[in-house]
Protein backbone atom coordinates (compact mmCIF):
# COMPACT_ATOMS: atom_id res chain seq x y z
CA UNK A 1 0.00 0.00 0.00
CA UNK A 2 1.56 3.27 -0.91
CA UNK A 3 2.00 6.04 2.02
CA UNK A 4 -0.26 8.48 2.42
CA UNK A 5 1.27 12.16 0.68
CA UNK A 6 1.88 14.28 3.73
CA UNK A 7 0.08 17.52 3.12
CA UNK A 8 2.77 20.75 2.08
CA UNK A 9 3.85 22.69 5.01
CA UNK A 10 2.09 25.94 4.35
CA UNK A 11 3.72 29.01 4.18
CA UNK A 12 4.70 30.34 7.54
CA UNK A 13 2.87 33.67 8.61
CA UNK A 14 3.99 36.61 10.62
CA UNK A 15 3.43 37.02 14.18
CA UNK A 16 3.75 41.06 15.14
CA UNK A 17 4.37 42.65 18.77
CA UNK A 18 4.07 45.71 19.61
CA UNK A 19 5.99 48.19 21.22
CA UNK A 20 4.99 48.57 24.77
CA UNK A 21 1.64 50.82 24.41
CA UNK A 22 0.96 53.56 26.83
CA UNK A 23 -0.92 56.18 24.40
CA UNK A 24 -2.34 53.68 21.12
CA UNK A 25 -3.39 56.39 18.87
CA UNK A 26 0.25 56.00 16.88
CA UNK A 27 -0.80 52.35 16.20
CA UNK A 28 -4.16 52.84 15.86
CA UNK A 29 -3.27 54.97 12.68
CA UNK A 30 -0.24 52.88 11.77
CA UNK A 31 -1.71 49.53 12.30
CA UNK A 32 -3.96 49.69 9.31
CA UNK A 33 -1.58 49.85 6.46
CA UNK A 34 1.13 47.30 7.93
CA UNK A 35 -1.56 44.98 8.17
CA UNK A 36 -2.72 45.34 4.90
CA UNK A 37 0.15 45.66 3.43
CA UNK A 38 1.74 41.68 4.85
CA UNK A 39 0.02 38.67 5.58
CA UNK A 40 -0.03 39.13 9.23
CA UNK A 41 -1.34 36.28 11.34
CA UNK A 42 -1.84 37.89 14.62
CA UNK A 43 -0.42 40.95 16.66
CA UNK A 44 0.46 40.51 20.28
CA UNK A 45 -0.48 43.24 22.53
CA UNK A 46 2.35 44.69 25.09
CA UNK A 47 0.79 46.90 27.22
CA UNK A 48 2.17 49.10 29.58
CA UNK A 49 1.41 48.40 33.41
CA UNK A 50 -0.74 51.04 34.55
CA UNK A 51 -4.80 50.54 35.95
CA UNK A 52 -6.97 47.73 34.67
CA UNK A 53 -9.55 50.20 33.47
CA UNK A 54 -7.01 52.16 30.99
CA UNK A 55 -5.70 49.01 30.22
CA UNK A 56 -8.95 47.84 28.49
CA UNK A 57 -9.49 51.06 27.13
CA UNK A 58 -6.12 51.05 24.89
CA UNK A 59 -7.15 47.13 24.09
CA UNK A 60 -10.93 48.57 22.58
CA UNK A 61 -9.04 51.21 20.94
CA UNK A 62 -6.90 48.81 19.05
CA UNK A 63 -9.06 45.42 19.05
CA UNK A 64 -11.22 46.64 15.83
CA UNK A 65 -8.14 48.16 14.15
CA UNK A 66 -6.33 44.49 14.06
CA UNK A 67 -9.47 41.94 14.14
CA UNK A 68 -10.47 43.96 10.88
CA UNK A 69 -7.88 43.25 9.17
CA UNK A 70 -8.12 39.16 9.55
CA UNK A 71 -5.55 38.75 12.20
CA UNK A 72 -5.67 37.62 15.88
CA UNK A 73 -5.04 40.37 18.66
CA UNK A 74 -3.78 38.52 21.81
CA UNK A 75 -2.19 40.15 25.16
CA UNK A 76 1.06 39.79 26.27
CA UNK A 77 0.17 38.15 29.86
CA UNK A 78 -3.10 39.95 30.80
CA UNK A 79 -5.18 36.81 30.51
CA UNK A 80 -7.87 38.43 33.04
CA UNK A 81 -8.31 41.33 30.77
CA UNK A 82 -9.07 39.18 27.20
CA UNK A 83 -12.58 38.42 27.79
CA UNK A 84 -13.65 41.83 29.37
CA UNK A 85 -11.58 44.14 26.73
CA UNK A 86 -12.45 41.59 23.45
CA UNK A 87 -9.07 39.83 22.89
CA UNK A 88 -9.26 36.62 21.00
CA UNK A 89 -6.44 35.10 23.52
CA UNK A 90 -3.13 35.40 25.42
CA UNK A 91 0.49 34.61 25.12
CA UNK A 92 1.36 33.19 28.76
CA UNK A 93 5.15 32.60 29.64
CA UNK A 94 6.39 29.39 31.47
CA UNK A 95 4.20 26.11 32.33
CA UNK A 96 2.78 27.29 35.43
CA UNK A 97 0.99 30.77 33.82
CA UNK A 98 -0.27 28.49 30.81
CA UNK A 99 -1.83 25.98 33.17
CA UNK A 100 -3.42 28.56 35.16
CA UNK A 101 -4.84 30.65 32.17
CA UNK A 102 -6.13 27.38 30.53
CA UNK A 103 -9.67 27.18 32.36
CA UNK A 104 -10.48 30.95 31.58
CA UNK A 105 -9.15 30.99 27.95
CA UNK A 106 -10.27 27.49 26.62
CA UNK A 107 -11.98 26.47 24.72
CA UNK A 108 -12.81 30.05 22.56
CA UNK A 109 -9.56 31.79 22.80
CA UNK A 110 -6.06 30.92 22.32
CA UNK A 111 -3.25 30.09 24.62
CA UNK A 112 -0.02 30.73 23.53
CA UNK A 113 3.13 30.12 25.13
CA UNK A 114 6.99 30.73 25.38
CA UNK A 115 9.43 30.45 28.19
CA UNK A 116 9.89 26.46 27.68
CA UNK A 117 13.92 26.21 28.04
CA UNK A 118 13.65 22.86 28.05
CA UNK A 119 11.98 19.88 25.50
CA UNK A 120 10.64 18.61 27.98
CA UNK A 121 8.80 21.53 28.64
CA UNK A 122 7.85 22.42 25.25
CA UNK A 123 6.37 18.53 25.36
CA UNK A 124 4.37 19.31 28.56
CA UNK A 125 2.86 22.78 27.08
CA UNK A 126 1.48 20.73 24.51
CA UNK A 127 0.28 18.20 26.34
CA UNK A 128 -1.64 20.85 28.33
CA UNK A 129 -3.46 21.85 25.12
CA UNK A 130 -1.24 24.93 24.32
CA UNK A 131 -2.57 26.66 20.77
CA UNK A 132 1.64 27.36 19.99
CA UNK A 133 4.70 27.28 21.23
CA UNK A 134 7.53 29.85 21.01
CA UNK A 135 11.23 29.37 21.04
CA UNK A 136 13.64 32.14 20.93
CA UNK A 137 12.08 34.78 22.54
CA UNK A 138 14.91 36.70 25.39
CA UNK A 139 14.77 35.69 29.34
CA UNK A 140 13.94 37.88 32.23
CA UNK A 141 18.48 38.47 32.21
CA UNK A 142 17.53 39.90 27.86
CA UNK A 143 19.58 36.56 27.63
CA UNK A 144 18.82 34.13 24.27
CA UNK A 145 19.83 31.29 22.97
CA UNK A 146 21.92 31.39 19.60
CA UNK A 147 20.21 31.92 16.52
CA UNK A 148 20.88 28.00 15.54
CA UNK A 149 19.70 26.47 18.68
CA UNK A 150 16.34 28.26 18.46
CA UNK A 151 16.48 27.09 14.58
CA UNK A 152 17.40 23.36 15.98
CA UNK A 153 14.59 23.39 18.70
CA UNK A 154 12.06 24.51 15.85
CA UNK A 155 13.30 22.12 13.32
CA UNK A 156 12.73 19.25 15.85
CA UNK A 157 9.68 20.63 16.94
CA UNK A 158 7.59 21.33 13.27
CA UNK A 159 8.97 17.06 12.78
CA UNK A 160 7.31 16.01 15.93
CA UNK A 161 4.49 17.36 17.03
CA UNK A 162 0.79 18.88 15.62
CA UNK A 163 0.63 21.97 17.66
CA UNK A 164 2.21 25.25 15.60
CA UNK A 165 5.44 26.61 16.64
CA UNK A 166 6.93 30.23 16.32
CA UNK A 167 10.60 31.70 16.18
CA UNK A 168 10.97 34.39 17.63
CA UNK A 169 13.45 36.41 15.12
CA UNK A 170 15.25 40.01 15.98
CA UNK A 171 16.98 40.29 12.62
CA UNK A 172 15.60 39.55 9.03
CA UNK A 173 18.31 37.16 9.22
CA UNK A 174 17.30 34.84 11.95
CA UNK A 175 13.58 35.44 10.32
CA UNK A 176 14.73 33.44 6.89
CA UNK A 177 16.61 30.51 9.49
CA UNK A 178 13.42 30.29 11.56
CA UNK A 179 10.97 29.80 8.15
CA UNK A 180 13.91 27.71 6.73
CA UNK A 181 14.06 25.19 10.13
CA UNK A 182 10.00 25.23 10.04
CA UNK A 183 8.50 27.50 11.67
CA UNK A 184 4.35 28.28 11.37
CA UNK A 185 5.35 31.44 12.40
CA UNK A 186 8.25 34.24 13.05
CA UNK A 187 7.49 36.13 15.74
CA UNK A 188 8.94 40.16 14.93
CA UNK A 189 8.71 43.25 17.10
CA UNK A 190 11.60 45.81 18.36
CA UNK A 191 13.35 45.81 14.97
CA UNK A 192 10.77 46.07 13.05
CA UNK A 193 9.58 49.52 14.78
CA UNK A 194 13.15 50.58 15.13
CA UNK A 195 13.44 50.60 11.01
CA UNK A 196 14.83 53.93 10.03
CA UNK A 197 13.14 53.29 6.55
CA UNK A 198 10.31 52.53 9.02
CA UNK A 199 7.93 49.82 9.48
CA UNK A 200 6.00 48.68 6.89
CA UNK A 201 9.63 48.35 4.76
CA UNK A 202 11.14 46.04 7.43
CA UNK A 203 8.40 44.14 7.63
CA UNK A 204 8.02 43.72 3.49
CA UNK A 205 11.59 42.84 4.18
CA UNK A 206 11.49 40.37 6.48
CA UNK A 207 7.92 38.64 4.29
CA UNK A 208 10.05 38.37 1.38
CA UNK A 209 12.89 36.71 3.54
CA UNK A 210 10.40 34.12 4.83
CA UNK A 211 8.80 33.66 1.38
CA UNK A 212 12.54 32.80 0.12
CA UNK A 213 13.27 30.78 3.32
CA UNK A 214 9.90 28.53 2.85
CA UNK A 215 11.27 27.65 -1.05
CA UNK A 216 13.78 25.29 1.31
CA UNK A 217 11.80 23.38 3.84
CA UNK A 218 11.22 19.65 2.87
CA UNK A 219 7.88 19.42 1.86
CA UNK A 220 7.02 23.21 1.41
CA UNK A 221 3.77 24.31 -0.05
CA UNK A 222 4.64 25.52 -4.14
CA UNK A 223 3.77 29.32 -4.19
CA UNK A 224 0.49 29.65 -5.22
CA UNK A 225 -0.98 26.98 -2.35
CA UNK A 226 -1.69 27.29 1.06
């Protein structure tokens, strides 16, 4: 009996955070066109600490802005404010947070999470019904691992296991090794803002780096499909 064709990896998508947000109005009018203008999966929400009631107020000023456009808004931690301010789900860091945020967020929005060190770890946030998991991303010290251990963990992940799994990239370069090694998706933030030929180039940049990066995973989706 012949084996069953695995189905092409699709294209991996890009996974935006934002600056930390204390007034939103400058993404509220930026959002728009970067959105439109790259096939963004979902934008993470960092917000900065201040009262709960101004924090959902800058979530309802951006929510529409990136749910609009097709993509996912999710909070950086915050899982008590996603229901009340209209998030579609939360990125959690470390086993513990995910396994607490689980009963609130499940089963209608999504739990993501980083902050897995270890494989066995990554394994366990799985098992607990995590929607992703993300490798790469710096520790509480700004402290990461190199740019081909993250690839590594990612290629042995997208072999393995169902659940999607995102690189976080700082560079354009480590964006192309993360799509190469198999990422779903490349998680971009402070470099992209920090762009002197500003955001939406970077990001077109970094797109076009993936899109060339996907042309060398085994199994790859042709352009044109998926």
């Amino acid at each position: 009996m012949a084996a069953k064709p695995v189905p092409p990896r699709p294209l991996p998508r890009l996974y935006l955070r934002t600056p930390e947000v204390d007034d939103p109005a400058p993404l509220v009018a930026s959002l728009p066109g970067l959105l439109a203008g790259a096939d963004v999966a979902a934008v993470l929400l960092h917000l900065k600490e201040t009262d709960q009631r101004g924090m959902i107020s800058r979530i309802k000023a951006l929510a529409p802005v990136i749910q609009n456009a097709g993509a996912a808004l999710l909070l950086d931690g915050r899982v008590e404010l996603v229901a009340r301010a209209g998030a579609d789900g939360a990125h959690l860091t470390g086993i513990a947070a995910l396994a607490e945020a689980l009963p609130s967020l499940k089963p209608d929005r999504i739990a993501g999470v980083g902050g897995l060190p270890t494989r066995h770890e990554s394994m366990e946030a799985g098992e607990l019904g995590a929607d992703y998991v993300l490798f790469g991303e710096p520790d509480a010290r700004g402290q990461r691992p190199s740019m081909e251990a993250i690839a590594e963990r990612l290629q042995w992940w997208a072999e393995l296991f169902e659940p999607p799994c995102v690189g976080f990239a700082g560079s354009r370069e480590e964006a192309f090794e993360f799509a190469a090694a198999g990422a779903d998706f490349v998680l971009v933030g402070d470099f992209i803002w920090n762009d002197k030929r500003g955001a939406a180039a970077a990001l077109a940049e970094v797109e076009q780096a993936i899109r060339q990066a996907h042309t060398m995973v085994p199994g790859a989706a042709k352009a044109g499909q998926g």
